[in-house]
Protein backbone atom coordinates (compact mmCIF):
# COMPACT_ATOMS: atom_id res chain seq x y z
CA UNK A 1 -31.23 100.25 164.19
CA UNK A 2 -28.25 102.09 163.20
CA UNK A 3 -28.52 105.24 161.08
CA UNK A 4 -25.95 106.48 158.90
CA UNK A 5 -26.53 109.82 157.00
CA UNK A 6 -24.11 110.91 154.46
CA UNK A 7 -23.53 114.40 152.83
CA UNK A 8 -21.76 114.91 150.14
CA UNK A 9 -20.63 117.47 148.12
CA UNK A 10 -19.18 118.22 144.74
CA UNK A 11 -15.80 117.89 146.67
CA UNK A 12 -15.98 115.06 149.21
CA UNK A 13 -18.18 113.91 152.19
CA UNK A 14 -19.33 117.18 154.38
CA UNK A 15 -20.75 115.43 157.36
CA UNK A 16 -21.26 111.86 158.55
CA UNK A 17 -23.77 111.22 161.35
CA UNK A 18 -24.33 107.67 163.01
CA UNK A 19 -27.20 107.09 165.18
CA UNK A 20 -28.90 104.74 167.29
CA UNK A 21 -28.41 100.99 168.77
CA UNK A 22 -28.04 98.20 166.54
CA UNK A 23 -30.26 95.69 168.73
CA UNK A 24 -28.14 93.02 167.02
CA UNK A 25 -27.52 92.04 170.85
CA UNK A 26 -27.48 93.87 174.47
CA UNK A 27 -25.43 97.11 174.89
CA UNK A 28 -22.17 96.40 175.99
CA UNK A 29 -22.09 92.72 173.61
CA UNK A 30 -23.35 93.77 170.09
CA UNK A 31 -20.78 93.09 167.55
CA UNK A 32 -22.88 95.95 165.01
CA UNK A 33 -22.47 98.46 167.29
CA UNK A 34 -18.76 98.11 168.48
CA UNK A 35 -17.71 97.56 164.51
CA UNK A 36 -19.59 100.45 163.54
CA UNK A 37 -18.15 102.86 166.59
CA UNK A 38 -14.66 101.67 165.89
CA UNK A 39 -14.62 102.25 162.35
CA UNK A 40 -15.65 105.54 162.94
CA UNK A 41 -13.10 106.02 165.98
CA UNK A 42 -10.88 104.68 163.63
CA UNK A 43 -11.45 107.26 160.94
CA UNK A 44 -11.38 110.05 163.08
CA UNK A 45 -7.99 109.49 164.49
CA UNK A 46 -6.28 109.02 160.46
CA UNK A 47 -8.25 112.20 160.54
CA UNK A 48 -6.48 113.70 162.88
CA UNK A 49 -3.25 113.00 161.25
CA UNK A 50 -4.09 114.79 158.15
CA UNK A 51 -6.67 117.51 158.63
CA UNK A 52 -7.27 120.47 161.35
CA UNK A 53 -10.57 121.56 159.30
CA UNK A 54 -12.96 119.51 161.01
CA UNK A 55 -15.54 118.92 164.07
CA UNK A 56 -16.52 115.97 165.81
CA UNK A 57 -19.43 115.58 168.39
CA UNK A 58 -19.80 111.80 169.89
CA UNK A 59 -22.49 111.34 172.60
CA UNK A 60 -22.87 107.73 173.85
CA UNK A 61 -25.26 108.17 176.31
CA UNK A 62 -27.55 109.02 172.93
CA UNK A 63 -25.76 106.85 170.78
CA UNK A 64 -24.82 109.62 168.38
CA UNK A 65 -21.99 110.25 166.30
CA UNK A 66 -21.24 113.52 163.91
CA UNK A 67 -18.09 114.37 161.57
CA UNK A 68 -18.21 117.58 159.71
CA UNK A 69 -15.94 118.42 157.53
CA UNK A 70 -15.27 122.15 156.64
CA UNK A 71 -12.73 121.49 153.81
CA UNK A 72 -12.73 118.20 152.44
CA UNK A 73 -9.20 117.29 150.59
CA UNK A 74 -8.05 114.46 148.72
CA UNK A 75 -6.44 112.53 151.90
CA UNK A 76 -10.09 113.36 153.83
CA UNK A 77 -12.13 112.04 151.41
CA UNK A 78 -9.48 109.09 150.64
CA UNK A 79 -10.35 107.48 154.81
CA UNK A 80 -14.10 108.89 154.55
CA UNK A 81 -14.52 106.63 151.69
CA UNK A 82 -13.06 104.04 153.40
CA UNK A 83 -15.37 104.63 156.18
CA UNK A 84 -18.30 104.90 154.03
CA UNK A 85 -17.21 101.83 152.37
CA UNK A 86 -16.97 99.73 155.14
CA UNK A 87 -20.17 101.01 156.63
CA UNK A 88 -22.28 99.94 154.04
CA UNK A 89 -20.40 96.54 153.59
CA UNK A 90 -21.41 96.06 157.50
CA UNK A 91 -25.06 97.16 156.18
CA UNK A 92 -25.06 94.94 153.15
CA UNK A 93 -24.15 92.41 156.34
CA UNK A 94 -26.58 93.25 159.01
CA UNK A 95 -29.69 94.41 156.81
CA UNK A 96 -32.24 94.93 160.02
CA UNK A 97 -29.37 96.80 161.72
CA UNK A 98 -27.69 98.98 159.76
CA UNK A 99 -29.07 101.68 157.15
CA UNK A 100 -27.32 104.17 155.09
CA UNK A 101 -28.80 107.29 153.98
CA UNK A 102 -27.48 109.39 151.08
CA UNK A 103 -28.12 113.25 150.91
C-alpha cells in the first residue's frame, strides 16, 4: 500500500511524504504506482518554476518520496493542493492501495 502523509500548517502544506508499493500489480506495470510517482514528479517540477525554498528526497529503491517546504506561498500551496487533490481522488479510486494521512 501506498502511504501519503500530509503536514500542514496555518500557511500551506510543510511536507508531503509518499511511501511504499501499491501491489495494484508487479513493479514496473502498476498503474497506482506510476500515477502516484508522476503526479508527484509532476508537482515538483511546477515547483521548481516558482519556489527555491524547498527540499526533495526521492529513493526508489525504498519506494519513498519527501517534499518539504520551508516557506510555503500562495503559488506553492496553489500545485500542492492540486497534488493533494489528485492524490486522494486516486485513493477515493484504489481504496486497498492508496491511504492518505493528515497531520
Amino acid at each position: 500500500m501506498i502511504i501519503v502523509n500530509l503536514i500542514k500548517s496555518e500557511v500551506g502544506y510543510k511536507e508531503i511524504t509518499i511511501e511504499g508499493h501499491s501491489g495494484y500489480e508487479v513493479i514496473g506495470k502498476d498503474i497506482v504506482c506510476s500515477a502516484v510517482s508522476t503526479a508527484f514528479y509532476l508537482s515538483l517540477g511546477l515547483l521548481e518554476k516558482v519556489s527555491k525554498d524547498f527540499k526533495y528526497f526521492c529513493d526508489e529503491k525504498n519506494a519513498k518520496m519527501k517534499l518539504q517546504i520551508a516557506k510555503p506561498s500562495d503559488m506553492s500551496n496553489l500545485i500542492l493542493e492540486n497534488l493533494v487533490e489528485y492524490l486522494t481522488s486516486i485513493s477515493k479510486q484504489y481504496t486497498k492501495y492508496v491511504k492518505i494521512l493528515n497531520n
